[in-house]
PDB file of N, CA and C in Angstrom:
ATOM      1  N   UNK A   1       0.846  -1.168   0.000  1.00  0.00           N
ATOM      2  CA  UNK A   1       0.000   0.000   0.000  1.00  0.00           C
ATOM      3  C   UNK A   1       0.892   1.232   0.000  1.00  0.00           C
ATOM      4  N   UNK A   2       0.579   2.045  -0.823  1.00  0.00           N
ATOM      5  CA  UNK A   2       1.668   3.252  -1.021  1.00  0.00           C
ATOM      6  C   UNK A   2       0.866   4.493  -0.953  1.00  0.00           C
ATOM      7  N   UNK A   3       0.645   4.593   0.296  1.00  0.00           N
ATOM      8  CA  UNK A   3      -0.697   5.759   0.697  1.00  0.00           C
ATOM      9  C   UNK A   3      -0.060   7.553   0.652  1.00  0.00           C
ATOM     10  N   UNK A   4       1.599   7.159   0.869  1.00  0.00           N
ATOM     11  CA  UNK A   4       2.247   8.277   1.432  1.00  0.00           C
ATOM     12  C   UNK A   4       2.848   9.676  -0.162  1.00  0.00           C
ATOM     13  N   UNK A   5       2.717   8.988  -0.914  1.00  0.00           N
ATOM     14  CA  UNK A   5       3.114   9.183  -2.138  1.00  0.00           C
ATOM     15  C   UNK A   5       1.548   9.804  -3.259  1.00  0.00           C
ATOM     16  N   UNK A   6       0.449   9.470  -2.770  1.00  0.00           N
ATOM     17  CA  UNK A   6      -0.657   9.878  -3.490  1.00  0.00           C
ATOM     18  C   UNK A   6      -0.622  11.378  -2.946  1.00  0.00           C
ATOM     19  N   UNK A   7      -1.375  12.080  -3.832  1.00  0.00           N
ATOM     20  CA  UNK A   7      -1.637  13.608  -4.005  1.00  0.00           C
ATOM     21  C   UNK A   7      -3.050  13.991  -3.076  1.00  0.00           C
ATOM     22  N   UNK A   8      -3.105  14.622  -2.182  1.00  0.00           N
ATOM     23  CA  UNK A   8      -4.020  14.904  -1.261  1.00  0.00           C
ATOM     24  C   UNK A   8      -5.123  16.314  -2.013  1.00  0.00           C
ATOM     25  N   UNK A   9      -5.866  15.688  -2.029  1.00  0.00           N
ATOM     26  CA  UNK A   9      -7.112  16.825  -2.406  1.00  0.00           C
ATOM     27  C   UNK A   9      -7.845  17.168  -1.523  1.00  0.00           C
ATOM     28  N   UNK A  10      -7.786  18.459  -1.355  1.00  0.00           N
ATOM     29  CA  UNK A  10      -8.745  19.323  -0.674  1.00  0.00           C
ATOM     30  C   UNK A  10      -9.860  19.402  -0.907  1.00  0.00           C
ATOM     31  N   UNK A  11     -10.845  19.178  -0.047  1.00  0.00           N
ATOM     32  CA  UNK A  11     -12.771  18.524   0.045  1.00  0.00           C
ATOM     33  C   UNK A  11     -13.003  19.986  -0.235  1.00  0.00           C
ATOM     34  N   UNK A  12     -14.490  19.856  -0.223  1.00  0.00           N
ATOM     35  CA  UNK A  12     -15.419  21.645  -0.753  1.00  0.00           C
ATOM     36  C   UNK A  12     -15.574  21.860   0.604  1.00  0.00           C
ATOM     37  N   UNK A  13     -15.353  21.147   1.366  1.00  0.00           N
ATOM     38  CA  UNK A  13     -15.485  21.765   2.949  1.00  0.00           C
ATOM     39  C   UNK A  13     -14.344  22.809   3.510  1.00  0.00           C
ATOM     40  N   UNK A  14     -13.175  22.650   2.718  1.00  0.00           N
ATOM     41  CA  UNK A  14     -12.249  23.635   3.322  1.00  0.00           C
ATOM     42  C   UNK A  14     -12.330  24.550   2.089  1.00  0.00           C
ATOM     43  N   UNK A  15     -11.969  24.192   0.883  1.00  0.00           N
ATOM     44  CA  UNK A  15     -12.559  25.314  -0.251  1.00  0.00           C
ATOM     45  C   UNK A  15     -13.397  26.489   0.567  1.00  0.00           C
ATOM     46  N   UNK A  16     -14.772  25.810   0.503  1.00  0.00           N
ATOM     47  CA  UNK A  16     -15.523  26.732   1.234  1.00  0.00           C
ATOM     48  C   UNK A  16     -15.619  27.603   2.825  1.00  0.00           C
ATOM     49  N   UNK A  17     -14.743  26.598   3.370  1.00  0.00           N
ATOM     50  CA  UNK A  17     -14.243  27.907   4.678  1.00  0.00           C
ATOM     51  C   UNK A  17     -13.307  28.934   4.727  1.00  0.00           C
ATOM     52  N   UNK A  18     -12.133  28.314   3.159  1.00  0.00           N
ATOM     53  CA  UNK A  18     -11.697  29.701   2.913  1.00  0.00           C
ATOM     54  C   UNK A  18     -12.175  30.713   2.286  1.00  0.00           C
ATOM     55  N   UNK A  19     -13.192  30.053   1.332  1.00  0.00           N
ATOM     56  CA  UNK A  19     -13.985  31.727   0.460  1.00  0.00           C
ATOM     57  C   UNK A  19     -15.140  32.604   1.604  1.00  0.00           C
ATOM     58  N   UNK A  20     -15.061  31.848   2.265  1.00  0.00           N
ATOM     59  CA  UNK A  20     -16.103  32.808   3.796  1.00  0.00           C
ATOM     60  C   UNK A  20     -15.361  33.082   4.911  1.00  0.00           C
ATOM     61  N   UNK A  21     -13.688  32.737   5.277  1.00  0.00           N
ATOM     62  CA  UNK A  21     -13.348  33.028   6.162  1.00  0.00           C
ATOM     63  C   UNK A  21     -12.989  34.821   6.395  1.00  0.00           C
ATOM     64  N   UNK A  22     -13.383  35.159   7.363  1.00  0.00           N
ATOM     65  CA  UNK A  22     -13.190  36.853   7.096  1.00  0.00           C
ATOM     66  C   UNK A  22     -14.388  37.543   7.424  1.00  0.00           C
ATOM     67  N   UNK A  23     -15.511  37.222   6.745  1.00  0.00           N
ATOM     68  CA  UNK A  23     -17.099  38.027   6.655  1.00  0.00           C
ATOM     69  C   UNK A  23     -17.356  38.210   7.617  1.00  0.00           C
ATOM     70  N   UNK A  24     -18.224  38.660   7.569  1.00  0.00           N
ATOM     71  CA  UNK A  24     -19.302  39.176   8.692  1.00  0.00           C
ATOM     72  C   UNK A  24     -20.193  38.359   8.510  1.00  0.00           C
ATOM     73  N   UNK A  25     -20.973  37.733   9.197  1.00  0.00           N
ATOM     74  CA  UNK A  25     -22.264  37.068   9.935  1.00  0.00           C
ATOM     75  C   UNK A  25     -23.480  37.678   9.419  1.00  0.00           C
ATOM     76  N   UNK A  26     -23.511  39.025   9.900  1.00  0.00           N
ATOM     77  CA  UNK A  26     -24.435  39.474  10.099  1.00  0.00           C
ATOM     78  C   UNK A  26     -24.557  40.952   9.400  1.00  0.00           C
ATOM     79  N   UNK A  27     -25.377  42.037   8.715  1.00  0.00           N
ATOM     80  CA  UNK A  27     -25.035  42.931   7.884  1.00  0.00           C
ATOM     81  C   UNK A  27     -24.813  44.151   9.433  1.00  0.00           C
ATOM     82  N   UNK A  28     -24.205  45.085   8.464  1.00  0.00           N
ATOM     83  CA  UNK A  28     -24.004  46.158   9.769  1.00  0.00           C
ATOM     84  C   UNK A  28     -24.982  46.814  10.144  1.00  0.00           C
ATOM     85  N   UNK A  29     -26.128  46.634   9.487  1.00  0.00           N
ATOM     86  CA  UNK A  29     -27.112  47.628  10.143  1.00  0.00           C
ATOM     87  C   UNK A  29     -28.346  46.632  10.805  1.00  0.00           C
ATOM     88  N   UNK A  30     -27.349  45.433  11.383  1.00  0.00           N
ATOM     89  CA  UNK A  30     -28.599  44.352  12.161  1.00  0.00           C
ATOM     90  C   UNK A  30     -28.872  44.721  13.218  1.00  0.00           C
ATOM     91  N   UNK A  31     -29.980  44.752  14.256  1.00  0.00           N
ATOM     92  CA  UNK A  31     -30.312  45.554  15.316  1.00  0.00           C
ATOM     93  C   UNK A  31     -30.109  44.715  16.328  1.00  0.00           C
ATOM     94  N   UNK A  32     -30.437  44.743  17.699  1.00  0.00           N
ATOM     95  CA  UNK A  32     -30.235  43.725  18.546  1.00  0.00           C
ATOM     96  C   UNK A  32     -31.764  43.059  19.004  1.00  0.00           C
ATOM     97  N   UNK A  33     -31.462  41.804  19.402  1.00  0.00           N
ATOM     98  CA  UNK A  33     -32.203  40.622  19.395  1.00  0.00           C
ATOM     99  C   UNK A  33     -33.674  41.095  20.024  1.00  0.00           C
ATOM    100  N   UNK A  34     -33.537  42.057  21.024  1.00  0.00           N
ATOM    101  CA  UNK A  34     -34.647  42.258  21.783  1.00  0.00           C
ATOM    102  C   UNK A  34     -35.778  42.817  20.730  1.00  0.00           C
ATOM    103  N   UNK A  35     -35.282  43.642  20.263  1.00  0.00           N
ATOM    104  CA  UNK A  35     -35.978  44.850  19.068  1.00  0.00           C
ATOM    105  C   UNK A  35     -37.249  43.981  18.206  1.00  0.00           C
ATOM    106  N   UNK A  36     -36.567  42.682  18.203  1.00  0.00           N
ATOM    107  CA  UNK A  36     -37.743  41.580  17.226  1.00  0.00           C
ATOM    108  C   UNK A  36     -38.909  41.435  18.477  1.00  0.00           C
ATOM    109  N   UNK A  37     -38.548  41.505  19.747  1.00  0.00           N
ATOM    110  CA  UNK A  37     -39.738  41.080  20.421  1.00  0.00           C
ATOM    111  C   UNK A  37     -41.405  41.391  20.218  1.00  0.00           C
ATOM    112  N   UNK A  38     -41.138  42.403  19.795  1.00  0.00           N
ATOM    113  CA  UNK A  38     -42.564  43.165  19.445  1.00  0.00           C
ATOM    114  C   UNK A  38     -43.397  42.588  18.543  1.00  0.00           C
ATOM    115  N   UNK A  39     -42.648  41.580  17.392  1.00  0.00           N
ATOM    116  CA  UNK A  39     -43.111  40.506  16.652  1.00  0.00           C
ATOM    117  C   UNK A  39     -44.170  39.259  17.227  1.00  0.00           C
ATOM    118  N   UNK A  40     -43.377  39.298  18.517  1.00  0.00           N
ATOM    119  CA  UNK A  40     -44.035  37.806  19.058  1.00  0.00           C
ATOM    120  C   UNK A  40     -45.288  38.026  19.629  1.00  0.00           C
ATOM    121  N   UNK A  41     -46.222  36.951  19.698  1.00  0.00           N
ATOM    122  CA  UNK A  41     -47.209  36.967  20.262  1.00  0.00           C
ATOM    123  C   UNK A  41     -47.289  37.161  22.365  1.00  0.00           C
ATOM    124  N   UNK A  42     -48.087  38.049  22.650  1.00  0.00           N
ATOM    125  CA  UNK A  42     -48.023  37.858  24.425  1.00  0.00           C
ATOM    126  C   UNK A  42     -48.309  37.051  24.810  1.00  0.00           C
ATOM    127  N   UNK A  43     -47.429  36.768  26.159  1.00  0.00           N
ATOM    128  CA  UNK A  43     -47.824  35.997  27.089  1.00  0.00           C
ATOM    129  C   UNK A  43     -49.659  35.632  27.347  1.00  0.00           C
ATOM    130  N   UNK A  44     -50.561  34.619  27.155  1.00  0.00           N
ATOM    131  CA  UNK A  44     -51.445  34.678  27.275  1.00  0.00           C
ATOM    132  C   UNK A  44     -52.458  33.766  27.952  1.00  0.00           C
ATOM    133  N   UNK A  45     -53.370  33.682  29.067  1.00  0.00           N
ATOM    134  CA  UNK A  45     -53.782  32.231  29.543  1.00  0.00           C
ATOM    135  C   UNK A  45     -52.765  31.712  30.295  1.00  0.00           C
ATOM    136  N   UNK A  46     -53.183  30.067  29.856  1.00  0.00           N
ATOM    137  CA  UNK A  46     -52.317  29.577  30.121  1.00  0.00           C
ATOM    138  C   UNK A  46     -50.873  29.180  29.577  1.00  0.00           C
ATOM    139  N   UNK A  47     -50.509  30.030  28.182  1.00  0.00           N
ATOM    140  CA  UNK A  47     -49.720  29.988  27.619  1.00  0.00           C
ATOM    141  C   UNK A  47     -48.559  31.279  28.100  1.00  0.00           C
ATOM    142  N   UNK A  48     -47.192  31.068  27.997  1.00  0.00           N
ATOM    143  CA  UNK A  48     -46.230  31.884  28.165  1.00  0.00           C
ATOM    144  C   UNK A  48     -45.474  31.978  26.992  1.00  0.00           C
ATOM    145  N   UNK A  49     -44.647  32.768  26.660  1.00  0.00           N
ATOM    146  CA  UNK A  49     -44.121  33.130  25.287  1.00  0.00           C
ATOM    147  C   UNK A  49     -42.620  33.434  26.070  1.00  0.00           C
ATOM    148  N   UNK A  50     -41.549  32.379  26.049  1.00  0.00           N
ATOM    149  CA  UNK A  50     -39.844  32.394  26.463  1.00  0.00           C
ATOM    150  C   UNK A  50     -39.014  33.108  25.769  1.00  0.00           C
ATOM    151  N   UNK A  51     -38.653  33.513  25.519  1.00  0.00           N
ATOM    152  CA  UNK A  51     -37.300  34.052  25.031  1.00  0.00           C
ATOM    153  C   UNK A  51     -36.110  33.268  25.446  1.00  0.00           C
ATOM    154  N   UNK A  52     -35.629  32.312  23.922  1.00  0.00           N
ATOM    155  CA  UNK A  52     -34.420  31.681  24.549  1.00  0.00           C
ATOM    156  C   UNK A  52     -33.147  32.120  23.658  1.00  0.00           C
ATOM    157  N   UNK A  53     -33.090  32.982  23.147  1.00  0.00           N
ATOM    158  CA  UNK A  53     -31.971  33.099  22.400  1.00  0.00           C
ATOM    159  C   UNK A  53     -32.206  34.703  22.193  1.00  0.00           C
ATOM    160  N   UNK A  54     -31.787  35.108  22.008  1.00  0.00           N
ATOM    161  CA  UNK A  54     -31.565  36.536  21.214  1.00  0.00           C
ATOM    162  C   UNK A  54     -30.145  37.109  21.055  1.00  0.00           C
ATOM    163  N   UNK A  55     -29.579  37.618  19.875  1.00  0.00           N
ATOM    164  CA  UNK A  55     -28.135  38.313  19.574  1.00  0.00           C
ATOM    165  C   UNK A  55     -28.884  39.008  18.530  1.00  0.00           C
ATOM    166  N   UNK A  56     -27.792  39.903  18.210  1.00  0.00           N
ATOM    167  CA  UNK A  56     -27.614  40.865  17.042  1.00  0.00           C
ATOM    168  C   UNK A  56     -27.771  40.059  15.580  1.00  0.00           C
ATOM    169  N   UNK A  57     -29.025  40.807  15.252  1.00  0.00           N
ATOM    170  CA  UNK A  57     -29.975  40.183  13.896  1.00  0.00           C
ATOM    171  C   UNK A  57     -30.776  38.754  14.270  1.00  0.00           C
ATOM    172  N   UNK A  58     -31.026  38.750  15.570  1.00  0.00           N
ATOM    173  CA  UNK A  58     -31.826  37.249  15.795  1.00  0.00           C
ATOM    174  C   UNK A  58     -32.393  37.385  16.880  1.00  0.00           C
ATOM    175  N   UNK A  59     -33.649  36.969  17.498  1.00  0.00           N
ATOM    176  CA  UNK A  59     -34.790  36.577  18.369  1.00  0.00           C
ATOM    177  C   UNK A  59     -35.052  35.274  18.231  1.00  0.00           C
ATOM    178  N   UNK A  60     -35.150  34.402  19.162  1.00  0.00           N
ATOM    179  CA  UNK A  60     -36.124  32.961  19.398  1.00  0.00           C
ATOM    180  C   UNK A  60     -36.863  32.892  19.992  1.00  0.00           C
ATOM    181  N   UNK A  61     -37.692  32.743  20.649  1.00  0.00           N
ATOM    182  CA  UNK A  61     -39.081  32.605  21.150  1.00  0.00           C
ATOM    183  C   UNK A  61     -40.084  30.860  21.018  1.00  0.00           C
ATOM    184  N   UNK A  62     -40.086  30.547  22.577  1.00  0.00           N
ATOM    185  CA  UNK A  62     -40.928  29.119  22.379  1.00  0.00           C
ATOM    186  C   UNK A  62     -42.075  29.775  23.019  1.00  0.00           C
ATOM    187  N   UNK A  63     -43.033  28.888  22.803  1.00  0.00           N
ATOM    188  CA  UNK A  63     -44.573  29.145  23.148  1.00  0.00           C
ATOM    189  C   UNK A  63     -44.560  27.804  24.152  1.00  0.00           C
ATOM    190  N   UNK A  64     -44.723  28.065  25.395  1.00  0.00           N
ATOM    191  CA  UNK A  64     -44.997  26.861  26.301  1.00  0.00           C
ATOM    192  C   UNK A  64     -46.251  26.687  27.178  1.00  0.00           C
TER     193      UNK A  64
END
């Protein structure tokens, strides 16, 4: 077996982490997470509305 001598190719998985390494995530004028709240439905009954995540350009919200 002469494994050491074959030519190693690079997968689209690293290709592609170098053409995105650098960017930004998120655009510059994304607001912060809370700002979406106003979207969600209220707390209501017997239902509550969580907030489990929020960052800059993102809100999550479970209904429990």
């Amino acid at each position: 077996m002469l494994v050491a001598c074959a030519p190693v190719e690079r997968s689209r998985w690293e290709e592609a982490q170098e053409s995105t390494a650098g960017e930004r995530a998120t655009s510059k004028e994304a607001i912060a997470g809370g700002e979406f709240n106003r979207f969600f439905p209220k707390s209501n009954g017997d239902y509550s509305v969580v907030y489990t995540q929020e960052k800059t350009g993102f809100a999550e919200a479970v209904l429990k």
